[in-house]
N, C-alpha and C. Protein backbone atom coordinates (compact mmCIF):
# COMPACT_ATOMS: atom_id res chain seq x y z
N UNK A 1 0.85 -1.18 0.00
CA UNK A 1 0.00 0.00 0.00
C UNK A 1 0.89 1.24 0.00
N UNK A 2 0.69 2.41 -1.06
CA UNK A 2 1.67 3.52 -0.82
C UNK A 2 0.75 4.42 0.03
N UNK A 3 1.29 5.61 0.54
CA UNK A 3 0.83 6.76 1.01
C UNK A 3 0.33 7.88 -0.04
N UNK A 4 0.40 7.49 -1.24
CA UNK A 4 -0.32 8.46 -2.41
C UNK A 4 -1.70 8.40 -2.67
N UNK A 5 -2.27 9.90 -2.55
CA UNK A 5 -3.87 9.73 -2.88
C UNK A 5 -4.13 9.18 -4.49
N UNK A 6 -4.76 8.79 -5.17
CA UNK A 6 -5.11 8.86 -6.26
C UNK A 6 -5.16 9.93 -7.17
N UNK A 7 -4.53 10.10 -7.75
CA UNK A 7 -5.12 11.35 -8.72
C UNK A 7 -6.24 11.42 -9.55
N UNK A 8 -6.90 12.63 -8.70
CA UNK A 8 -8.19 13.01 -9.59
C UNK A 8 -8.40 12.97 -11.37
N UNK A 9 -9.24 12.53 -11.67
CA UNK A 9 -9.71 12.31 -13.12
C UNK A 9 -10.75 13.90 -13.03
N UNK A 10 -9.77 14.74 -13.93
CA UNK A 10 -10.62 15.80 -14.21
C UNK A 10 -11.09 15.68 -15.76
N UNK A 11 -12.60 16.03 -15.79
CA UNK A 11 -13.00 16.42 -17.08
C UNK A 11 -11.82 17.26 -18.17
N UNK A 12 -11.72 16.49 -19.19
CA UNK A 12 -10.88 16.88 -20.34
C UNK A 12 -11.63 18.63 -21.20
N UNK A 13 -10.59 19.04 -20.69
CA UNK A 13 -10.67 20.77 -21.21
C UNK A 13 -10.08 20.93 -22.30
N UNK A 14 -10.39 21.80 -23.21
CA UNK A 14 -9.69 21.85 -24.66
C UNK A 14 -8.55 23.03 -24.38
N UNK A 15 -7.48 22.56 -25.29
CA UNK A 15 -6.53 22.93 -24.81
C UNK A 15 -5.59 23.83 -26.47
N UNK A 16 -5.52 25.34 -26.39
CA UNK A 16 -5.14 25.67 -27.62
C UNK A 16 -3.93 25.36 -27.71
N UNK A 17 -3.37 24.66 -29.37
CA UNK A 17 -2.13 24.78 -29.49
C UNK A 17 -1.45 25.46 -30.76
N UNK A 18 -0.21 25.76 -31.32
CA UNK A 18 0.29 26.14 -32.10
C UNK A 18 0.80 25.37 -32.88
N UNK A 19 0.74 24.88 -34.04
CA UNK A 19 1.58 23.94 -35.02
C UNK A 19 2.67 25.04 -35.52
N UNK A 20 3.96 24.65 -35.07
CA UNK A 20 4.76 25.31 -35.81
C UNK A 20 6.08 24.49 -37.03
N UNK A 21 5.06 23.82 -37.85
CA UNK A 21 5.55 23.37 -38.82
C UNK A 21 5.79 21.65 -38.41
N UNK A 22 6.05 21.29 -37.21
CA UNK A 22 6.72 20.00 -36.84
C UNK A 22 6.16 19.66 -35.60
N UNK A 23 5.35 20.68 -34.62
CA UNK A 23 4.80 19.68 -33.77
C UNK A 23 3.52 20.56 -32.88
N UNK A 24 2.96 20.45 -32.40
CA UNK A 24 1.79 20.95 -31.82
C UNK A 24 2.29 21.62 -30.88
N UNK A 25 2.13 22.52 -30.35
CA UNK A 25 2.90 23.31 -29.18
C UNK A 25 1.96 24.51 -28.36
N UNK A 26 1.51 23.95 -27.19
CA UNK A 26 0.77 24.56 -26.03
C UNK A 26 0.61 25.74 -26.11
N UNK A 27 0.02 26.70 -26.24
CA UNK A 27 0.28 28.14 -26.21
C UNK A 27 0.36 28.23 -24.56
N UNK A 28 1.66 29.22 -23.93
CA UNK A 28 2.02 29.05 -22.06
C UNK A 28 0.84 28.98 -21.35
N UNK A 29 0.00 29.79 -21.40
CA UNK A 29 -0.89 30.07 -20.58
C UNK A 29 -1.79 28.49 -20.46
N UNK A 30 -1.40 27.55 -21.03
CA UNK A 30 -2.12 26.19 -20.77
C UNK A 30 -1.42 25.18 -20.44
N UNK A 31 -0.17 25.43 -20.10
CA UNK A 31 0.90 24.73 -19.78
C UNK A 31 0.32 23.57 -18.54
N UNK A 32 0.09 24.67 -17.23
CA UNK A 32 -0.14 24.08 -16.30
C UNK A 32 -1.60 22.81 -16.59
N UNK A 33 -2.64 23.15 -17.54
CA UNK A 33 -3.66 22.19 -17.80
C UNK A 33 -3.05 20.95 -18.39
N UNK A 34 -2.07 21.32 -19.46
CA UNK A 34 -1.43 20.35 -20.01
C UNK A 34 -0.88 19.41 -19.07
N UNK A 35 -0.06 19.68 -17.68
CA UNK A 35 0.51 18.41 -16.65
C UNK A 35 -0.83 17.85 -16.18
N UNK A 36 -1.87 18.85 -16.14
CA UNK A 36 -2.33 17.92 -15.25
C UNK A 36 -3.11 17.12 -15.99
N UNK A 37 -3.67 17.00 -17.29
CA UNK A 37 -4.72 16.09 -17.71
C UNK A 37 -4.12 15.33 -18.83
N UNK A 38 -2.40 15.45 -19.20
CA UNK A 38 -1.66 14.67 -20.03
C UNK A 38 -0.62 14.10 -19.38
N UNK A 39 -0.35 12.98 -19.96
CA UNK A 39 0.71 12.26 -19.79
C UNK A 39 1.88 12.29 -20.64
N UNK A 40 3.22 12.36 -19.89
CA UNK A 40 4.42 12.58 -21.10
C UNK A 40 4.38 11.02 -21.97
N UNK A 41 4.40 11.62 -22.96
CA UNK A 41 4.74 10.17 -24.08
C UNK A 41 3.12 9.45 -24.38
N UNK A 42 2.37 10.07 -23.94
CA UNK A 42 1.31 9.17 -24.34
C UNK A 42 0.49 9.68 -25.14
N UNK A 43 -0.07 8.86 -26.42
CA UNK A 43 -1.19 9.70 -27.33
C UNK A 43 -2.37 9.83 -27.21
N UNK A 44 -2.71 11.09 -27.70
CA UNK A 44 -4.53 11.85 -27.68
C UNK A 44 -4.60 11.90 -28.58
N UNK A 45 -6.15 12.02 -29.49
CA UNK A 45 -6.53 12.56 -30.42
C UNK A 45 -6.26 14.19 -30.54
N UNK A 46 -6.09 14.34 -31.55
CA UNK A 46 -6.35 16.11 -31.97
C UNK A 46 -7.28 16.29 -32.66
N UNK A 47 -8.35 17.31 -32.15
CA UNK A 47 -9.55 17.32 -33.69
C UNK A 47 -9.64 18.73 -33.76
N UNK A 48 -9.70 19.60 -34.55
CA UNK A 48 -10.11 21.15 -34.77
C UNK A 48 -11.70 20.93 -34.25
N UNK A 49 -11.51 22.20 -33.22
CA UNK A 49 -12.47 22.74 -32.74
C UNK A 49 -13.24 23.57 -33.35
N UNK A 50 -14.32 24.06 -34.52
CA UNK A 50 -14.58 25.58 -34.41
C UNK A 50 -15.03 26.16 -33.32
N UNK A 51 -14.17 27.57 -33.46
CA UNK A 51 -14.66 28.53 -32.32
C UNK A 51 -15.98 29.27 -32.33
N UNK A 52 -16.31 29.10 -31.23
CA UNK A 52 -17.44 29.99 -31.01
C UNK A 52 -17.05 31.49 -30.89
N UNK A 53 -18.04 32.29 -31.34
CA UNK A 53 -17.46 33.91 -30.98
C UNK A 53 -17.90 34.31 -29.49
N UNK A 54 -16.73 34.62 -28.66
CA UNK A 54 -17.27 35.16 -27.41
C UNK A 54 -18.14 36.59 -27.30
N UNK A 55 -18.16 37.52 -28.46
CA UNK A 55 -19.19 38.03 -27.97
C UNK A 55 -20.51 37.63 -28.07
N UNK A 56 -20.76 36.80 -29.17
CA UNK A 56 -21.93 36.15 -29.62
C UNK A 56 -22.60 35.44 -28.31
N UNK A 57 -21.55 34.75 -27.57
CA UNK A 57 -21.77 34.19 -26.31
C UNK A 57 -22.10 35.09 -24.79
N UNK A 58 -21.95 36.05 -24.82
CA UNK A 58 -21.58 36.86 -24.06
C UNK A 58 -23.31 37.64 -24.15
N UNK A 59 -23.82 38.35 -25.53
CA UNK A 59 -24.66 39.16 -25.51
C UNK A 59 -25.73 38.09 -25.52
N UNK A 60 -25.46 37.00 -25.90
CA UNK A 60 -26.79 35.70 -25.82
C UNK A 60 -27.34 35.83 -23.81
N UNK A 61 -25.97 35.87 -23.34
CA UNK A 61 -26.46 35.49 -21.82
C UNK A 61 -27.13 36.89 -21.47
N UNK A 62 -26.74 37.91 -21.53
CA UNK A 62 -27.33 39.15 -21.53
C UNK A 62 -27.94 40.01 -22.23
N UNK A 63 -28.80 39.05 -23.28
CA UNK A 63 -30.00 39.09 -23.53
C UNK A 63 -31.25 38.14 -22.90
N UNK A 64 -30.86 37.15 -22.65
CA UNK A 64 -31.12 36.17 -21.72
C UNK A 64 -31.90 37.09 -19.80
N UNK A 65 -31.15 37.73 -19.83
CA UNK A 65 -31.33 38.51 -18.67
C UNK A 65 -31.86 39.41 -18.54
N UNK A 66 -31.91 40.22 -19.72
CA UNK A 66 -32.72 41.34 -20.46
C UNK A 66 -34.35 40.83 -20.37
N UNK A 67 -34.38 39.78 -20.88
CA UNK A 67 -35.58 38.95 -21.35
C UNK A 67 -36.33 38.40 -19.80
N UNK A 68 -35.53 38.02 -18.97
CA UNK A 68 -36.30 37.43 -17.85
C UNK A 68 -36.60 38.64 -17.21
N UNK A 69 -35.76 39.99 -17.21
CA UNK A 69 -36.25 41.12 -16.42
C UNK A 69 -37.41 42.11 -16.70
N UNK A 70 -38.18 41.48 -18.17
CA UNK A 70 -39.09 41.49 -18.79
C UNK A 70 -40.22 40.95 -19.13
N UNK A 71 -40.49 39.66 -18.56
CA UNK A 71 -41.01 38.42 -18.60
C UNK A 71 -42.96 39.12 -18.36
N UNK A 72 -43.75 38.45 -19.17
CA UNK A 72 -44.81 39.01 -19.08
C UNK A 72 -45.07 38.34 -17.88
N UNK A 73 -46.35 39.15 -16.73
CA UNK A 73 -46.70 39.00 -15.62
C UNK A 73 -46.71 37.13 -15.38
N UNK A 74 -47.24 36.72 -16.50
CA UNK A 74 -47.96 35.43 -16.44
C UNK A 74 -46.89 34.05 -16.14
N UNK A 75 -45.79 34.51 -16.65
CA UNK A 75 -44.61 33.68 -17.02
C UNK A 75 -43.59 33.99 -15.46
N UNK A 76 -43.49 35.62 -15.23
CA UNK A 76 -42.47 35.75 -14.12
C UNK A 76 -42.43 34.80 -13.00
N UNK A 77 -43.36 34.23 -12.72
CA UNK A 77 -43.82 33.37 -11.33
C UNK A 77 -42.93 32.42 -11.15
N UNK A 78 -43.02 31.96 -12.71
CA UNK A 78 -42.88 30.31 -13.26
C UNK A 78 -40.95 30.31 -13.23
N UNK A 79 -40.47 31.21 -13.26
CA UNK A 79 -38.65 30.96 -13.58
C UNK A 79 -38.03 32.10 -12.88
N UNK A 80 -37.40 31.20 -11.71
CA UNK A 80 -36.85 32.17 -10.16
C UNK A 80 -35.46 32.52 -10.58
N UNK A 81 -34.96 31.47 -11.62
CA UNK A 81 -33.84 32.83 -12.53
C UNK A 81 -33.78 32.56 -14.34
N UNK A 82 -32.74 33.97 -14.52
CA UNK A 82 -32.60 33.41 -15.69
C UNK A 82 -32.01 31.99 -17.12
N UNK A 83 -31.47 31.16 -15.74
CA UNK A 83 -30.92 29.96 -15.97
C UNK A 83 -32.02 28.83 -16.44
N UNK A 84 -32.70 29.25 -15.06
CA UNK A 84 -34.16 28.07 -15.55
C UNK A 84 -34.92 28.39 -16.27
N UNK A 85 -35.51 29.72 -16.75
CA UNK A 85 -35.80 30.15 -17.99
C UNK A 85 -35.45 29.50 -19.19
N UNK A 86 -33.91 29.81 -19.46
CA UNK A 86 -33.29 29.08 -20.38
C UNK A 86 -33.21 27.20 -20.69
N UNK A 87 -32.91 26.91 -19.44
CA UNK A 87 -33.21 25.67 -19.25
C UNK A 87 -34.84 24.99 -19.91
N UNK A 88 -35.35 26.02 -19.37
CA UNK A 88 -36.63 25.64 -20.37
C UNK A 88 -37.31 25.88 -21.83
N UNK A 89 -36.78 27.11 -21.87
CA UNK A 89 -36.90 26.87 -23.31
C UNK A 89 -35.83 26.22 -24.14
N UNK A 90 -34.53 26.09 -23.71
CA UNK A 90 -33.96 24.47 -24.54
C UNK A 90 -35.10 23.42 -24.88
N UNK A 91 -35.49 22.99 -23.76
CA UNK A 91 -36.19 21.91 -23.68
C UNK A 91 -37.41 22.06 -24.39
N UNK A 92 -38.48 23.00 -24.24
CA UNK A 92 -39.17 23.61 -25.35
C UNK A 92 -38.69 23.25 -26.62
N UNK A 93 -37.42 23.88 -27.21
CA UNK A 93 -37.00 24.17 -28.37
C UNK A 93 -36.15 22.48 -29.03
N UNK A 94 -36.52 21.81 -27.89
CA UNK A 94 -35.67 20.27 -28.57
C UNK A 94 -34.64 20.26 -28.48
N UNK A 95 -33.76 21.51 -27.29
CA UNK A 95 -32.13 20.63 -26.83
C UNK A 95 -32.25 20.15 -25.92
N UNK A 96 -32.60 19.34 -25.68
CA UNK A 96 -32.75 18.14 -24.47
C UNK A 96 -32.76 17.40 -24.14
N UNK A 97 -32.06 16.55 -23.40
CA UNK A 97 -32.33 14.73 -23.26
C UNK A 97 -33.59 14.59 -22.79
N UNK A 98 -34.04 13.05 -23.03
CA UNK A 98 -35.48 12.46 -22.27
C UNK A 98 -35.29 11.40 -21.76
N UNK A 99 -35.71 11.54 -19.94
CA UNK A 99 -35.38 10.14 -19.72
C UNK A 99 -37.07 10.16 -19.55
N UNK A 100 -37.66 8.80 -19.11
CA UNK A 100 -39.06 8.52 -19.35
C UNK A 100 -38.72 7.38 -18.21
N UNK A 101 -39.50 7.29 -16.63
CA UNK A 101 -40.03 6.41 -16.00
C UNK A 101 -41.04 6.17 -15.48
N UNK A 102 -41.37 4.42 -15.59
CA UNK A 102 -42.68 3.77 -15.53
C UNK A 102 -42.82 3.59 -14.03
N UNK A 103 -43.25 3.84 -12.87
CA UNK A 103 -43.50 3.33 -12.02
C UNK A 103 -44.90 2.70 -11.62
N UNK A 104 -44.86 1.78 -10.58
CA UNK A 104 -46.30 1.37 -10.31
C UNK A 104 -47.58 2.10 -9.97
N UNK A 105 -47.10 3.30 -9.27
CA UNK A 105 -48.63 3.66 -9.05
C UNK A 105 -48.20 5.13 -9.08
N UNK A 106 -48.84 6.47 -9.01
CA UNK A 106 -49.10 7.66 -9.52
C UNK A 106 -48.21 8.34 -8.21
N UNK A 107 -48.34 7.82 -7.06
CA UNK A 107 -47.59 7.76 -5.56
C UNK A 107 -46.35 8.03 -5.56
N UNK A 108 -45.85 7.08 -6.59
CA UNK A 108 -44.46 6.98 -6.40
C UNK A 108 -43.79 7.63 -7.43
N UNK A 109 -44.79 7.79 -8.54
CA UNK A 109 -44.01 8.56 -9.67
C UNK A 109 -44.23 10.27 -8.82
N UNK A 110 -45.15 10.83 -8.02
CA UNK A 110 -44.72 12.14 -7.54
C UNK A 110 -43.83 12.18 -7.07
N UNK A 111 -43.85 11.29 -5.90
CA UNK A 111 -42.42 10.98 -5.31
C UNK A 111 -40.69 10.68 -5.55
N UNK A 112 -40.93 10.15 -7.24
CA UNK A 112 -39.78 10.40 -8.10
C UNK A 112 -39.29 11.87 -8.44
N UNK A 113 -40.58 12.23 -8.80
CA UNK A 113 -40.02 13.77 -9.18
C UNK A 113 -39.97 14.50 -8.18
N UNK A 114 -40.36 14.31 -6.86
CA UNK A 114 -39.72 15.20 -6.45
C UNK A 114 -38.21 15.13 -5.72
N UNK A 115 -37.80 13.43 -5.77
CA UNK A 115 -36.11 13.70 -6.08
C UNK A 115 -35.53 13.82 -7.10
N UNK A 116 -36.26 13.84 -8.63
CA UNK A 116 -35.58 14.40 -9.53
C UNK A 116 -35.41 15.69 -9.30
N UNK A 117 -36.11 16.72 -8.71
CA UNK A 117 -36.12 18.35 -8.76
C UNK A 117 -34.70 18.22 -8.02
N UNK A 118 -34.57 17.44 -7.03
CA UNK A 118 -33.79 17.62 -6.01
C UNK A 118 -32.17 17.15 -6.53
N UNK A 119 -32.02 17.06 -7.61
CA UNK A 119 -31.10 16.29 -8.21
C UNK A 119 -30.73 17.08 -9.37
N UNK A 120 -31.99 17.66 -9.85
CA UNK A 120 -31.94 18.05 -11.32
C UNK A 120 -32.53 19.69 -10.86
N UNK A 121 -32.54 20.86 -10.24
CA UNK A 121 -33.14 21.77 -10.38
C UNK A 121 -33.36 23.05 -11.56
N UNK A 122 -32.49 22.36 -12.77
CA UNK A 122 -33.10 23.08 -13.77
C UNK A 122 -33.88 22.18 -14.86
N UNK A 123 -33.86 20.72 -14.56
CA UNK A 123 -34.65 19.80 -15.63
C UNK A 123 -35.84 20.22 -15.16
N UNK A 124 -36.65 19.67 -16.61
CA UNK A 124 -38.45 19.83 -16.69
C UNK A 124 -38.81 18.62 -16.73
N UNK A 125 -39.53 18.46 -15.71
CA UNK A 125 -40.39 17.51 -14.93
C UNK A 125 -41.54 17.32 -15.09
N UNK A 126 -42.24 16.50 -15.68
CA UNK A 126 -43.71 16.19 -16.19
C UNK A 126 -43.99 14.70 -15.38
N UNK A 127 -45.31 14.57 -14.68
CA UNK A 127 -45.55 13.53 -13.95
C UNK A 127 -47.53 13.36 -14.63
N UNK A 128 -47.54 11.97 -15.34
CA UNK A 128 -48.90 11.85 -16.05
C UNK A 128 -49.21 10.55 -15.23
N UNK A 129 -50.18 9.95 -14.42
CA UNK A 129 -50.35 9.15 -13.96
C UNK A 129 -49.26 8.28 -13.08
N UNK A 130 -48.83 7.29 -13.42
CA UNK A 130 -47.71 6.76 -12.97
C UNK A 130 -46.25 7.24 -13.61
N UNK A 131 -46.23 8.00 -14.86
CA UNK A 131 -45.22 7.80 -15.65
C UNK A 131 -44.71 9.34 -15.36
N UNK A 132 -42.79 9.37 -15.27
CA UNK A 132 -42.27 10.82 -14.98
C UNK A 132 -41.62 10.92 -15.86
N UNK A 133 -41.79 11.74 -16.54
CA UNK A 133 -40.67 12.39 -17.57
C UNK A 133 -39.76 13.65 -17.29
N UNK A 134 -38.64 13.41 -17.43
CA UNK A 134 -37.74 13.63 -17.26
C UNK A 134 -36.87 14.70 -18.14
N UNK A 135 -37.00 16.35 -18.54
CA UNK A 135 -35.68 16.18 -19.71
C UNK A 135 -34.86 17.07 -18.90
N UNK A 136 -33.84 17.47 -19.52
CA UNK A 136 -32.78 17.76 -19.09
C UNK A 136 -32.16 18.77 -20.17
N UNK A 137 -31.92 19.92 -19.81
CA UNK A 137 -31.61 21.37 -21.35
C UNK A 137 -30.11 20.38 -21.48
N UNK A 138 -30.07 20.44 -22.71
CA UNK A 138 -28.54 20.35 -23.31
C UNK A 138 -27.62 21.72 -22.85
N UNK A 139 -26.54 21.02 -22.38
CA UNK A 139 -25.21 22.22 -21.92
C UNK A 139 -24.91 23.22 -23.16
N UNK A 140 -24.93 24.21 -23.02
CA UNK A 140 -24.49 25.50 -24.50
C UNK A 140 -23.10 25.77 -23.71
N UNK A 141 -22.40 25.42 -23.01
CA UNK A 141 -20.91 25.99 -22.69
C UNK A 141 -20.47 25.80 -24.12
N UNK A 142 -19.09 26.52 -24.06
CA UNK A 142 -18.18 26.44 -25.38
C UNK A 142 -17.51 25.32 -25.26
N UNK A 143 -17.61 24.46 -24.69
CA UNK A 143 -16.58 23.28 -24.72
C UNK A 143 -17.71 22.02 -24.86
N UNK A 144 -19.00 22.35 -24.78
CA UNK A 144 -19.68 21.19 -25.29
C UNK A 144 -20.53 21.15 -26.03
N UNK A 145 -20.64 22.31 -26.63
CA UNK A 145 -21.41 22.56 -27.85
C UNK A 145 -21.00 23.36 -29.00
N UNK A 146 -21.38 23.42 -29.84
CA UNK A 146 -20.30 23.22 -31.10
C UNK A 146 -21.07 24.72 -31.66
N UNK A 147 -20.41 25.44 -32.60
CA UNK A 147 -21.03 26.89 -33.26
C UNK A 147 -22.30 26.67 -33.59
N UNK A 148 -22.50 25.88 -34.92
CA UNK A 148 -23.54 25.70 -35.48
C UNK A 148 -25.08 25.66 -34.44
N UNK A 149 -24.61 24.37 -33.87
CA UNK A 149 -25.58 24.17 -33.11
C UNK A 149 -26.31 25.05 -31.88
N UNK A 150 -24.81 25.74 -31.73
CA UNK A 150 -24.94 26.79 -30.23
C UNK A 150 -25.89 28.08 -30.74
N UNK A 151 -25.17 28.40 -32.28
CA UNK A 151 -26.16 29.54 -32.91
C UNK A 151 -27.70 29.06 -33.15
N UNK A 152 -27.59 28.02 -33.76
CA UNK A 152 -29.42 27.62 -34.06
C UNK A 152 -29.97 27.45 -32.64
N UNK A 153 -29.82 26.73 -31.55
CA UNK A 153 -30.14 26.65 -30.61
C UNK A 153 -31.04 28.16 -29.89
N UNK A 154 -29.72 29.13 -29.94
CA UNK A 154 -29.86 30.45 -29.67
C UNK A 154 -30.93 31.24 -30.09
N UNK A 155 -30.86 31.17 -31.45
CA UNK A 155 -32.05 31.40 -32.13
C UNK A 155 -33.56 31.29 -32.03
N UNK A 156 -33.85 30.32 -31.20
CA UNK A 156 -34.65 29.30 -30.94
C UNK A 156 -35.55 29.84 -30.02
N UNK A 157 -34.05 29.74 -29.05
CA UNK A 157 -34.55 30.33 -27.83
C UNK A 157 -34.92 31.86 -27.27
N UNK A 158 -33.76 32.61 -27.77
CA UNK A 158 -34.46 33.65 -28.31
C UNK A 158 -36.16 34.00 -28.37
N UNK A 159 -36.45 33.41 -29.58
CA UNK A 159 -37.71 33.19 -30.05
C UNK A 159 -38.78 32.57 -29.55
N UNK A 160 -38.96 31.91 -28.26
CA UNK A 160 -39.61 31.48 -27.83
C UNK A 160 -39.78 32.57 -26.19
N UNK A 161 -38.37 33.06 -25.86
CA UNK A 161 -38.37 33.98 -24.75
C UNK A 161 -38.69 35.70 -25.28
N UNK A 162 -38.69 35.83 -26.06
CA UNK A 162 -39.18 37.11 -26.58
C UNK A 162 -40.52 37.04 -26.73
N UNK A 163 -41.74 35.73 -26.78
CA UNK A 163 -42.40 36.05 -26.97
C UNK A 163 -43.75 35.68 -25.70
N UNK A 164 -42.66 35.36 -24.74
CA UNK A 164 -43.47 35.41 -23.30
C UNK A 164 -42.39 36.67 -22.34
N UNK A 165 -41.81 37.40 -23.45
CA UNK A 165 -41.73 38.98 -22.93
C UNK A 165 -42.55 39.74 -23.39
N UNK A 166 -43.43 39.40 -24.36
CA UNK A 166 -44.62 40.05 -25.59
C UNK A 166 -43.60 41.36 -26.25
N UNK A 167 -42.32 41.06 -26.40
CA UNK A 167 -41.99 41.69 -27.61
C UNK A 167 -41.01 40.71 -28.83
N UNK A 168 -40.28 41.28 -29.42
CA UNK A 168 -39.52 40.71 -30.77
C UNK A 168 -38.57 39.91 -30.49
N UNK A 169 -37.89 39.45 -30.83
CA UNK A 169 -35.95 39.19 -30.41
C UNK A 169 -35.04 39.80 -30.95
N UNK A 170 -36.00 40.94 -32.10
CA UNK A 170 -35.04 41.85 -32.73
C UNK A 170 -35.02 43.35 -31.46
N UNK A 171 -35.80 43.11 -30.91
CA UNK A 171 -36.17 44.42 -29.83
C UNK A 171 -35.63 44.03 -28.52
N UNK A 172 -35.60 42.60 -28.39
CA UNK A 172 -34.99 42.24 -26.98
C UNK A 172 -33.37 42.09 -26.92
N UNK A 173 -32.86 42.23 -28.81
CA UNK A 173 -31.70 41.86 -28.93
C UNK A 173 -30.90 43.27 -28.66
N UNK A 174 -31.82 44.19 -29.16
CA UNK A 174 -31.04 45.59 -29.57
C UNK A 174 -31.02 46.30 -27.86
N UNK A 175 -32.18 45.95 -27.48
CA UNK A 175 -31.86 46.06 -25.72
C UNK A 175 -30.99 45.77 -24.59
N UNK A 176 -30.21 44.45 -25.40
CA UNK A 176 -29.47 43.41 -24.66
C UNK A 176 -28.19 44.26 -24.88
N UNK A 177 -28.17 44.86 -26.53
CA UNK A 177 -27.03 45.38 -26.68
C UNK A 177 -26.23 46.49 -26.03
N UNK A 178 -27.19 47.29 -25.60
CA UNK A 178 -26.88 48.66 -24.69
C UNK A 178 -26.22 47.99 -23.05
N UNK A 179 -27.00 47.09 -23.07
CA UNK A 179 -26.84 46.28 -21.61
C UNK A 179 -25.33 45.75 -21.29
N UNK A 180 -24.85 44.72 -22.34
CA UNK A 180 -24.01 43.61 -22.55
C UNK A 180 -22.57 44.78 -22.23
């Protein structure tokens, strides 16, 4: 038995590098990520990332915020921030996983969901007789969602939160902008 803890398994972070003709090369400032989640001599895949644009990312969340501080009377009740807002209209808009469980009696499926809330407090929770459904917003960070998808997504959502602000997303966008 040694006296060494285990080393933690951290989630794999993308890591920029420089090709300078002959080999891939860390840009410094990622040096330190590089010891800790690589091994000397051992191989990874490399795949090109496209980048997302950080302001694109940036005025999305603060329009996002714009939008919940606007929320028509009917809707404000329903989303205690602007996270779960979002969280829901993903799910609305079809970025979302579905899990779906059958339980025996209507009892126990409330009783599921309410340790799913407790587990999950931004998933949407639907309970129909015995059966709980489950989804869960797909992550929009830049490291797990890809341009394309992050922009259509956006779009989406947008469009579905502009219009339980009862205005545009061209009016909630140009608002966001003064804000951001």
């Amino acid at each position: 038995m040694t006296d060494k803890a285990p080393k933690k398994r951290l989630k794999p972070r993308p890591v920029v590098f420089i090709w300078n003709g002959e080999q891939m090369i860390p840009l410094p400032r990622f040096k330190r990520l590089c010891d800790q989640q690589f091994a000397i001599n051992e191989e990874y895949p490399l795949a090109i990332l496209e980048g997302r644009s950080l302001a694109s990312h940036n005025h999305y969340f603060a329009w996002l915020h714009e939008a919940f501080d606007n929320l028509a009377e009917e809707y404000a009740q329903e989303f205690p921030t602007p996270e779960h807002m979002r969280a829901w209209a993903l799910v609305q808009a079809g970025y979302a996983t579905e899990s779906n469980f059958v339980l025996d009696t209507a009892k126990d499926a409330r009783q599921m969901a309410i340790a799913l809330r407790k587990t999950s407090p931004l998933a949407v929770i639907k309970v129909s007789g015995n059966v709980v459904k489950h989804f869960e917003a797909e992550s929009q960070s830049m490291a797990t969602m890809k341009k394309d998808r992050f922009e259509e997504s956006k779009a989406k959502v947008i469009e579905i939160v502009a219009a339980m602000a009862r205005t545009t997303p061209r009016e909630l966008k140009k608002n966001a902008g003064r804000s951001a």
